[in-house]
Protein backbone atom coordinates (compact mmCIF):
# COMPACT_ATOMS: atom_id res chain seq x y z
CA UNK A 1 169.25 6.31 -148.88
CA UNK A 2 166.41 8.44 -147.63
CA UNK A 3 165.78 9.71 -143.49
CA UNK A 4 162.38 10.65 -142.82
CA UNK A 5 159.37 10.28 -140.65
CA UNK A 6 155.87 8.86 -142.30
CA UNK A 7 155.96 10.48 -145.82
CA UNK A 8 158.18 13.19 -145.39
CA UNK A 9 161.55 13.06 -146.26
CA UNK A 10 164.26 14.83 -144.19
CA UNK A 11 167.68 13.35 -146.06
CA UNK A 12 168.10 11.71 -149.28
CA UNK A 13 171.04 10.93 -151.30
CA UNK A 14 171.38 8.90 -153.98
CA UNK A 15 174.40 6.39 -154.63
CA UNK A 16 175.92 5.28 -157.88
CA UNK A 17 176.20 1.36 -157.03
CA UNK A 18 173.21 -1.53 -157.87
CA UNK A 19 173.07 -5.12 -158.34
CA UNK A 20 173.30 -5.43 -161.54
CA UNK A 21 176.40 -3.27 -162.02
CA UNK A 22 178.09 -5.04 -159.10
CA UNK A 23 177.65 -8.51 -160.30
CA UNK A 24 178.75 -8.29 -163.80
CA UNK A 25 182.05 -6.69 -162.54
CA UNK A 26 182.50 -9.03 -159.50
CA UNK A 27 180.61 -12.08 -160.72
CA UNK A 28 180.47 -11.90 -164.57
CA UNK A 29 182.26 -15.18 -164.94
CA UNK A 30 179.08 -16.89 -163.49
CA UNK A 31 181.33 -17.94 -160.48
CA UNK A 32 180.91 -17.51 -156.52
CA UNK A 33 184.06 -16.71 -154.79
CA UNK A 34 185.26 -15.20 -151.52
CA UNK A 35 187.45 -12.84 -153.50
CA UNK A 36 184.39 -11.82 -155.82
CA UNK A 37 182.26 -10.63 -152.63
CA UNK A 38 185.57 -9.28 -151.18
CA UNK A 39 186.00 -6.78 -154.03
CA UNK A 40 181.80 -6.42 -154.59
CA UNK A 41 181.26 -5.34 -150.61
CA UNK A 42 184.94 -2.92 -151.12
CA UNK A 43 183.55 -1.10 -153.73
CA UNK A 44 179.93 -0.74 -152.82
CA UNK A 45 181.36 0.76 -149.83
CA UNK A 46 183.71 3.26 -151.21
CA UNK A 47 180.36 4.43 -152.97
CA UNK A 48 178.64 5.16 -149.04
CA UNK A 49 181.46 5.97 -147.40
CA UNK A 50 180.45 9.66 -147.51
CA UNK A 51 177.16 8.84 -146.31
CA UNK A 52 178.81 7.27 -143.07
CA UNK A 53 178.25 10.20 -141.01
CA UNK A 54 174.38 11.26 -141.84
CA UNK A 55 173.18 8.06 -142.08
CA UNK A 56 175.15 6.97 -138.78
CA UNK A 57 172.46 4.62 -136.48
CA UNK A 58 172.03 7.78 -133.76
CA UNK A 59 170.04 9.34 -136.92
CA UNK A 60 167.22 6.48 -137.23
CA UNK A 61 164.84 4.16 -135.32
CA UNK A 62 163.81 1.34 -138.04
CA UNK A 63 165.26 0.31 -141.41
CA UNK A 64 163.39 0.05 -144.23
CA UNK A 65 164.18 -1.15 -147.67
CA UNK A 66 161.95 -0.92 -150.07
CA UNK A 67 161.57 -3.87 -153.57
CA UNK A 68 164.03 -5.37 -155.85
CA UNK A 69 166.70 -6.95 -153.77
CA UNK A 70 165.52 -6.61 -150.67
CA UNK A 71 161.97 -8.96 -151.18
CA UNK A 72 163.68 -10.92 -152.80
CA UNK A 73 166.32 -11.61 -149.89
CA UNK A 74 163.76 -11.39 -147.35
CA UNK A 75 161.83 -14.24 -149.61
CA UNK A 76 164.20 -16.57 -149.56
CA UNK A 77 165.20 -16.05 -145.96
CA UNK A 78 161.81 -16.91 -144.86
CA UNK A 79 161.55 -19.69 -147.54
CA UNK A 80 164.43 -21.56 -145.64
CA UNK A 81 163.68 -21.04 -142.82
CA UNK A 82 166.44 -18.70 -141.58
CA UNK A 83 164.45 -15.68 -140.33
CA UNK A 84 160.74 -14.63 -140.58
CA UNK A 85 161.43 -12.61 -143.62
CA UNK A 86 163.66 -10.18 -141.41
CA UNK A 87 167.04 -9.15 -143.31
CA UNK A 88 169.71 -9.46 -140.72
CA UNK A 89 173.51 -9.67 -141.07
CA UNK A 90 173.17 -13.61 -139.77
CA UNK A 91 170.96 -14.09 -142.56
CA UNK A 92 172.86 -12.22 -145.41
CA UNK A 93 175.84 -14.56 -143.77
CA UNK A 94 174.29 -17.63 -144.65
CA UNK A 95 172.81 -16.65 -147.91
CA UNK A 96 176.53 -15.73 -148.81
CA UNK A 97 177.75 -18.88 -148.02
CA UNK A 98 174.92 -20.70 -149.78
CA UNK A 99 176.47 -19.07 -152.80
CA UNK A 100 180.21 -20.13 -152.23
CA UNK A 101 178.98 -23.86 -151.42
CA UNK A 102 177.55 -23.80 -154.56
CA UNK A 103 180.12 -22.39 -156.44
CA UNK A 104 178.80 -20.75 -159.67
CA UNK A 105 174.85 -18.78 -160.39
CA UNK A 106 173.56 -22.14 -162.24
CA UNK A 107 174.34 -23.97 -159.55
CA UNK A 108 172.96 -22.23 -156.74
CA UNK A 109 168.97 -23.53 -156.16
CA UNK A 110 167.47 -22.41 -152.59
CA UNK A 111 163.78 -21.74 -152.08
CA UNK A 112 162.22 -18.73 -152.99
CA UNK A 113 164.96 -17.55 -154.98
CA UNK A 114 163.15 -16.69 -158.72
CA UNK A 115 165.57 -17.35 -161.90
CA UNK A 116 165.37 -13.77 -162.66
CA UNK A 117 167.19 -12.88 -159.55
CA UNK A 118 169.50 -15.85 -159.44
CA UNK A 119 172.32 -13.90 -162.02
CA UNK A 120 172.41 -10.74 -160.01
CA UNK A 121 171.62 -11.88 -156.36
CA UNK A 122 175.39 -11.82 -155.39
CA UNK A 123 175.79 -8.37 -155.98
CA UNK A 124 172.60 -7.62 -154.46
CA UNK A 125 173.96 -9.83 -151.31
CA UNK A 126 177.17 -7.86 -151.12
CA UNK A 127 175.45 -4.42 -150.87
CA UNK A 128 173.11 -5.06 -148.19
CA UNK A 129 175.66 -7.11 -146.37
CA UNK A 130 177.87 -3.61 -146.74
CA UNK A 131 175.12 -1.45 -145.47
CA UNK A 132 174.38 -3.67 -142.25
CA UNK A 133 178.22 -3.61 -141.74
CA UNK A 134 178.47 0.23 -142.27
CA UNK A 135 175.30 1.79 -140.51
CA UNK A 136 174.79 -0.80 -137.97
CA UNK A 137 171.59 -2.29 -139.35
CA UNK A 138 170.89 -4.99 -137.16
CA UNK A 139 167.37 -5.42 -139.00
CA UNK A 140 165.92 -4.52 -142.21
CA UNK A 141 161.99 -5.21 -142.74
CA UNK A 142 161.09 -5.27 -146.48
CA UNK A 143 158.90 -2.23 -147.40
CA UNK A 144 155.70 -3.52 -149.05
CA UNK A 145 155.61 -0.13 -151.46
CA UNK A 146 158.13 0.35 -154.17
CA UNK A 147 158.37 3.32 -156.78
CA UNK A 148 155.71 2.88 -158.81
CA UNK A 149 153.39 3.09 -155.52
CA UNK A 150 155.34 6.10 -154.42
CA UNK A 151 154.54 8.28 -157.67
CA UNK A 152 150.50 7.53 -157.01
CA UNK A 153 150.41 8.51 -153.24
CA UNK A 154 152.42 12.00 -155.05
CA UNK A 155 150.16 12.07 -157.71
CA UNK A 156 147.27 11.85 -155.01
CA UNK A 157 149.14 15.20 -152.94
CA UNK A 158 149.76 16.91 -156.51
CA UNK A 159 145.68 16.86 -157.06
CA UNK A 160 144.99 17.61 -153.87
CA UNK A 161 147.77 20.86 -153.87
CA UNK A 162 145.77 21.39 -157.40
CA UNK A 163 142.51 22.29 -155.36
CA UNK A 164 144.08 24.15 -153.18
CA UNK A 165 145.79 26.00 -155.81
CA UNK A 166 142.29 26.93 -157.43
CA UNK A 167 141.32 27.93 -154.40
CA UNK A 168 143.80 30.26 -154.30
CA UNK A 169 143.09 31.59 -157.56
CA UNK A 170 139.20 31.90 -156.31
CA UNK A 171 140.45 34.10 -153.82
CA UNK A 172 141.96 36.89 -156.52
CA UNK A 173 145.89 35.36 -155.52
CA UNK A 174 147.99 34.92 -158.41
CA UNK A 175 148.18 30.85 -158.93
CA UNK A 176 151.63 31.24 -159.95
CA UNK A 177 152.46 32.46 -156.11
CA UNK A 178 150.88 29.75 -154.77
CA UNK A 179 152.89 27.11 -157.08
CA UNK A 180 155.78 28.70 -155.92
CA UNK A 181 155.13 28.24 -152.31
CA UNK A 182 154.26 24.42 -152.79
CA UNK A 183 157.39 24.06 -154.80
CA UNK A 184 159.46 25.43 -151.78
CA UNK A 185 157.90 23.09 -149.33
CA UNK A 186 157.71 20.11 -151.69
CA UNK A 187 161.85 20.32 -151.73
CA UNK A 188 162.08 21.98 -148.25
CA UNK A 189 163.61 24.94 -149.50
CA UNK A 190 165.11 27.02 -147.14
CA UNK A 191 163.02 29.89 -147.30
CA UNK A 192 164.91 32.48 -144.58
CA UNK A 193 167.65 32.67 -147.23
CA UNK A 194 165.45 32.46 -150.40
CA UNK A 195 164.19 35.37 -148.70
CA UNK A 196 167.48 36.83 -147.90
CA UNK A 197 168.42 36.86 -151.41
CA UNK A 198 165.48 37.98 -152.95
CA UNK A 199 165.93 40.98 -150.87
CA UNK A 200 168.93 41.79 -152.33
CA UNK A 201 168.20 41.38 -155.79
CA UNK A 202 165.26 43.26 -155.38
CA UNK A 203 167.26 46.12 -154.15
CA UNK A 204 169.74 45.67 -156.66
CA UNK A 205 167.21 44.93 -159.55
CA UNK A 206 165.11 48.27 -158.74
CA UNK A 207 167.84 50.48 -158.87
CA UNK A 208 169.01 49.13 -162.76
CA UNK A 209 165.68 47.40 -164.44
CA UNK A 210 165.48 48.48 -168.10
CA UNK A 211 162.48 49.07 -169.26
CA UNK A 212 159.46 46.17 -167.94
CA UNK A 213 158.96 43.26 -170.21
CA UNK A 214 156.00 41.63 -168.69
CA UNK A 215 156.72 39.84 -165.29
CA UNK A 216 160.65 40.26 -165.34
CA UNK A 217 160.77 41.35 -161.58
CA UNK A 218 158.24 38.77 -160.29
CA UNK A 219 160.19 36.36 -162.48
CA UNK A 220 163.08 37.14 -160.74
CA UNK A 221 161.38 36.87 -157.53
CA UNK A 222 160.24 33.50 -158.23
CA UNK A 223 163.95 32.48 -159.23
CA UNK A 224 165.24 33.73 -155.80
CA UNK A 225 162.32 31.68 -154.04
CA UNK A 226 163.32 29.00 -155.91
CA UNK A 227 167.27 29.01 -156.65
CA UNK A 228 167.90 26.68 -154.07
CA UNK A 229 165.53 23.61 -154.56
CA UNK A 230 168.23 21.17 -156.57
CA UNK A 231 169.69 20.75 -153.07
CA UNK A 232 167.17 18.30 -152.62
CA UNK A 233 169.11 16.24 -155.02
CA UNK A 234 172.25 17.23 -154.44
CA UNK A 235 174.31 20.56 -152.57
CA UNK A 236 177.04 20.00 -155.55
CA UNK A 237 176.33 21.79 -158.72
CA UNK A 238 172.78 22.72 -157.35
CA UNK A 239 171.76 25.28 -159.79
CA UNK A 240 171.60 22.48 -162.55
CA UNK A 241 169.45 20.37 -160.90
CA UNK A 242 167.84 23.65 -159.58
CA UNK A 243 167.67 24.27 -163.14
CA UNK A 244 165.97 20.78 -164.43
CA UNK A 245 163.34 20.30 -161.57
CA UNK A 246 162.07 24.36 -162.71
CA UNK A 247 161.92 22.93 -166.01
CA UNK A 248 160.17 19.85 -165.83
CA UNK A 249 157.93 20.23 -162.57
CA UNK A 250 154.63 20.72 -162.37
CA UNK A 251 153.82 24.32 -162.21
CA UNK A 252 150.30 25.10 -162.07
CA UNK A 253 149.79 28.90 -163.46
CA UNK A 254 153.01 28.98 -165.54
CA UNK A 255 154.07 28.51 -169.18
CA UNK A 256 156.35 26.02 -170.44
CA UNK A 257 158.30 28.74 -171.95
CA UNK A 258 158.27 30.82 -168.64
CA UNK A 259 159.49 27.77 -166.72
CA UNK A 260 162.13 27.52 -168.89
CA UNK A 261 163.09 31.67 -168.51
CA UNK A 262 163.18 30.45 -164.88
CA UNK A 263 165.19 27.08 -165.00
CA UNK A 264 167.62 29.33 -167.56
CA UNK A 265 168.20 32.24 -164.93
CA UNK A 266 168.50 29.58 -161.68
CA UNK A 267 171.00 27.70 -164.01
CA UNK A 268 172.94 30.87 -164.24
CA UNK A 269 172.82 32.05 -160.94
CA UNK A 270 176.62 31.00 -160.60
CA UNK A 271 179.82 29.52 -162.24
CA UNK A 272 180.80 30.78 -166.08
CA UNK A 273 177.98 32.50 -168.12
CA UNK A 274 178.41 31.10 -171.02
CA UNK A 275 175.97 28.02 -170.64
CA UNK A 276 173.06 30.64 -170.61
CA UNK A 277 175.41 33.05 -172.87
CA UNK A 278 172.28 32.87 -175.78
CA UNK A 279 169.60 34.34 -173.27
CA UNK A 280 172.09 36.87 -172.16
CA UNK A 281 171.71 38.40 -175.20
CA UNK A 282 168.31 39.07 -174.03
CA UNK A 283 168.64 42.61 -171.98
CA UNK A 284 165.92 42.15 -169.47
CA UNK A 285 167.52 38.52 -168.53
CA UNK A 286 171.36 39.86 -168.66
CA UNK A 287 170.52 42.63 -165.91
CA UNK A 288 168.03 39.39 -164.00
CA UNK A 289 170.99 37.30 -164.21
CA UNK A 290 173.53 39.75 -163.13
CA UNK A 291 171.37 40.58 -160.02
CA UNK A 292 170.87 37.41 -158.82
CA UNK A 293 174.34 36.08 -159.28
CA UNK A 294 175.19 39.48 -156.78
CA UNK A 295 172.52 38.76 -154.49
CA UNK A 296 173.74 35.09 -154.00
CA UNK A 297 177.29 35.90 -153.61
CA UNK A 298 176.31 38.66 -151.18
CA UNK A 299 174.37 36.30 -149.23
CA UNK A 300 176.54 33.16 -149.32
CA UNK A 301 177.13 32.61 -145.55
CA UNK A 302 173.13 32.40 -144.91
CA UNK A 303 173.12 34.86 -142.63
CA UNK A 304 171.88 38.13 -141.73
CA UNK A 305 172.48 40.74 -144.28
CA UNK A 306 172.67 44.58 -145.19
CA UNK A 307 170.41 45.29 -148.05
CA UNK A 308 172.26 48.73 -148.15
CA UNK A 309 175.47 47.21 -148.38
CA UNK A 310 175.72 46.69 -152.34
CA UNK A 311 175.03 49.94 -154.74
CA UNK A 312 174.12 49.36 -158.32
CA UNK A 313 173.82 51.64 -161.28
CA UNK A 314 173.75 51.32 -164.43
CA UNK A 315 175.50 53.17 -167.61
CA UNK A 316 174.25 51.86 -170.64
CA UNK A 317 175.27 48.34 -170.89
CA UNK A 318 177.84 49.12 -167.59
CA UNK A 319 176.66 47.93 -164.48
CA UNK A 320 178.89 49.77 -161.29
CA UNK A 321 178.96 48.22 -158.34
CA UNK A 322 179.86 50.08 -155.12
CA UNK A 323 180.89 48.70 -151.68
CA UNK A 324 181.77 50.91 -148.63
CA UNK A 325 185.25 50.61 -147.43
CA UNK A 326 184.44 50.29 -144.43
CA UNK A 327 181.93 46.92 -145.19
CA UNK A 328 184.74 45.52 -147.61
CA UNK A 329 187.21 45.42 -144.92
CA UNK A 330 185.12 43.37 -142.89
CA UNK A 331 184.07 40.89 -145.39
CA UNK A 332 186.85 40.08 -147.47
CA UNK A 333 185.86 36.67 -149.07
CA UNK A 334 182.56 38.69 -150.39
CA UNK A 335 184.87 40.99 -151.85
CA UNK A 336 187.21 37.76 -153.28
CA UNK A 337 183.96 36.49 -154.66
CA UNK A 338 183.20 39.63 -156.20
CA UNK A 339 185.99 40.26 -157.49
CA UNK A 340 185.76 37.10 -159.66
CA UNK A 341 181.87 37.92 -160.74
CA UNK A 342 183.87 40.92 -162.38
CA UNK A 343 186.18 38.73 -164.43
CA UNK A 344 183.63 36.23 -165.02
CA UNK A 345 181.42 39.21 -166.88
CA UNK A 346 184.94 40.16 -168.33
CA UNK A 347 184.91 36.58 -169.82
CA UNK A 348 181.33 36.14 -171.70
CA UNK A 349 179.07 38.21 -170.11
CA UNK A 350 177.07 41.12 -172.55
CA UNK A 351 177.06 43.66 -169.75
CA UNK A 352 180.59 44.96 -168.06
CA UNK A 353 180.65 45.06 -164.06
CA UNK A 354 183.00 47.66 -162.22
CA UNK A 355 183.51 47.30 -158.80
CA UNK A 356 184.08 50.39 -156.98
CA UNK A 357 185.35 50.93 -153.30
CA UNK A 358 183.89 54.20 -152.08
């Protein structure tokens, strides 16, 4: 389910239900029954029940839907006669009861309908009869484009960023900046508080670096510009998918094996540290890692923040960590959340964080 005006997309979440899935369990038999689409439209919409809210009719003009089901429901609507290829709830009605009068899949013959649709149609039928029921959708036009158009009009902006981005480079800019820029407003990254904390582990990474391996600060910059574009795909457990779209995207100016440094130190910007516990052993990465983890805790209610407010030095392979008294007593879930970076370092980590009160 996707909000958006033109091309750009302002919402999208993605829903673990389909047609196919949906008919085997409700319809496997090869039979049409009231209690089949009873139980197919209850559990297609447990699955967007949390999407009741965002996707509420106040939050769009026009319905869209876009191949597979929909064409093929909007085909056989207008093959019968019952709309002008418009998918309403009247329409779904009909086509629902088309199914019950005849009974079973190898039974049911209506215009337009093609035999590779006819096993999974009632499944298909009982999720867009859900979604007009739950968001209101009075009409739903199908969409011309499908996927496979989709990936060539972003194949066409990916070239076109690509000129831009040798522009860039013509102009003495690091390409890798640029990339990094287009990356943030490809998945609308929210770049006050990628900003935020990169200014904190900055500070924090300044005070502690070990000695340079090639672009470990910019690196980390580029993983605090960055951290946050998984939301696009989901706000829970971000960092993986933060992690998997830095590894696989296109990049232009960066190494596969530096994309993968930066999908590794996103992944462990929070959680337990032993899914990136082999490039911890690394000590460039460990004191990266540690400093972004800080920065994001320190910056976890997005707003305004004291880069002053967190002290870090380093003994060896001890990292201290001081906080004012006076700044821990008003911000005691920071504190809480420090407290448990300090066990989770405790737990796996290769470097030993002591927090310290002054």
């Amino acid at each position: 389910m996707i909000l958006g005006r033109g091309r750009r997309p302002t919402r999208a979440e993605s829903f673990g239900v389909g047609s196919v899935a949906l008919s085997v369990r409700w319809f496997g038999d090869g039979r049409f029954t009231e209690q089949g689409f009873r139980g197919a439209q209850v559990a297609a919409g447990a699955e967007f029940e949390e999407a009741l809210e965002p996707f509420a009719p106040e939050h769009w003009q026009e319905a869209l839907g876009s191949s597979g089901t929909v064409g093929a429901v909007a085909q056989m609507l207008q093959a019968n006669g019952v709309t002008d290829g418009t998918v309403t709830p009247d329409g779904l009605r009909w086509l629902i009861e088309q199914c019950l009068r005849a009974g079973r899949v190898d039974r049911l013959t209506l215009p337009g309908l093609r035999e590779d649709r006819r096993p999974i149609i009632a499944g298909g039928l009982s999720i867009l009869y859900t979604l007009a029921a739950h968001f209101g959708i009075e009409r739903l036009t199908a969409a011309k484009g499908a996927l496979r158009q989709g990936l060539v009009f972003d194949l066409a902006e990916r070239l076109a960023v690509r000129g831009g981005l040798e522009g860039a480079q013509r102009r003495g800019e690091d390409v890798r900046d640029a990339s990094v820029r287009e990356l943030q407003r490809r998945f609308m990254v929210d770049a006050q508080q990628a900003a935020r904390v990169h200014s904190i582990a900055d500070t924090l990474y300044t005070a502690v670096a070990p000695r340079q391996v090639g672009d470990a600060r910019r690196e980390l910059a580029w993983a605090c510009a960055l951290h946050e574009i998984g939301m696009m795909v989901s706000h829970h457990d971000h960092h993986r998918h933060s992690a998997y779209l830095l590894a696989h995207a296109d990049a232009a100016g960066f190494s596969q094996s530096q994309q993968r440094r930066l999908a590794e130190l996103v992944l462990g910007q929070r959680g337990g540290l032993r899914k990136i516990e082999a490039s911890l052993q690394l000590e460039h990465f460990a004191w990266q890692a540690l400093c972004l983890r800080l920065a994001v805790i320190k910056c976890h209610a997005r707003g305004p923040v004291r880069t002053d407010a967190l002290r870090l030095e380093r003994r060896g392979s001890t990292a201290v960590l001081r906080v004012g008294e006076d700044w821990v007593s008003t911000h005691p879930r920071t504190l809480y959340l420090l407290r448990q970076e300090v066990e989770a370092w405790e737990r796996s980590g290769p470097l030993t964080l002591v927090l310290a009160i002054d």
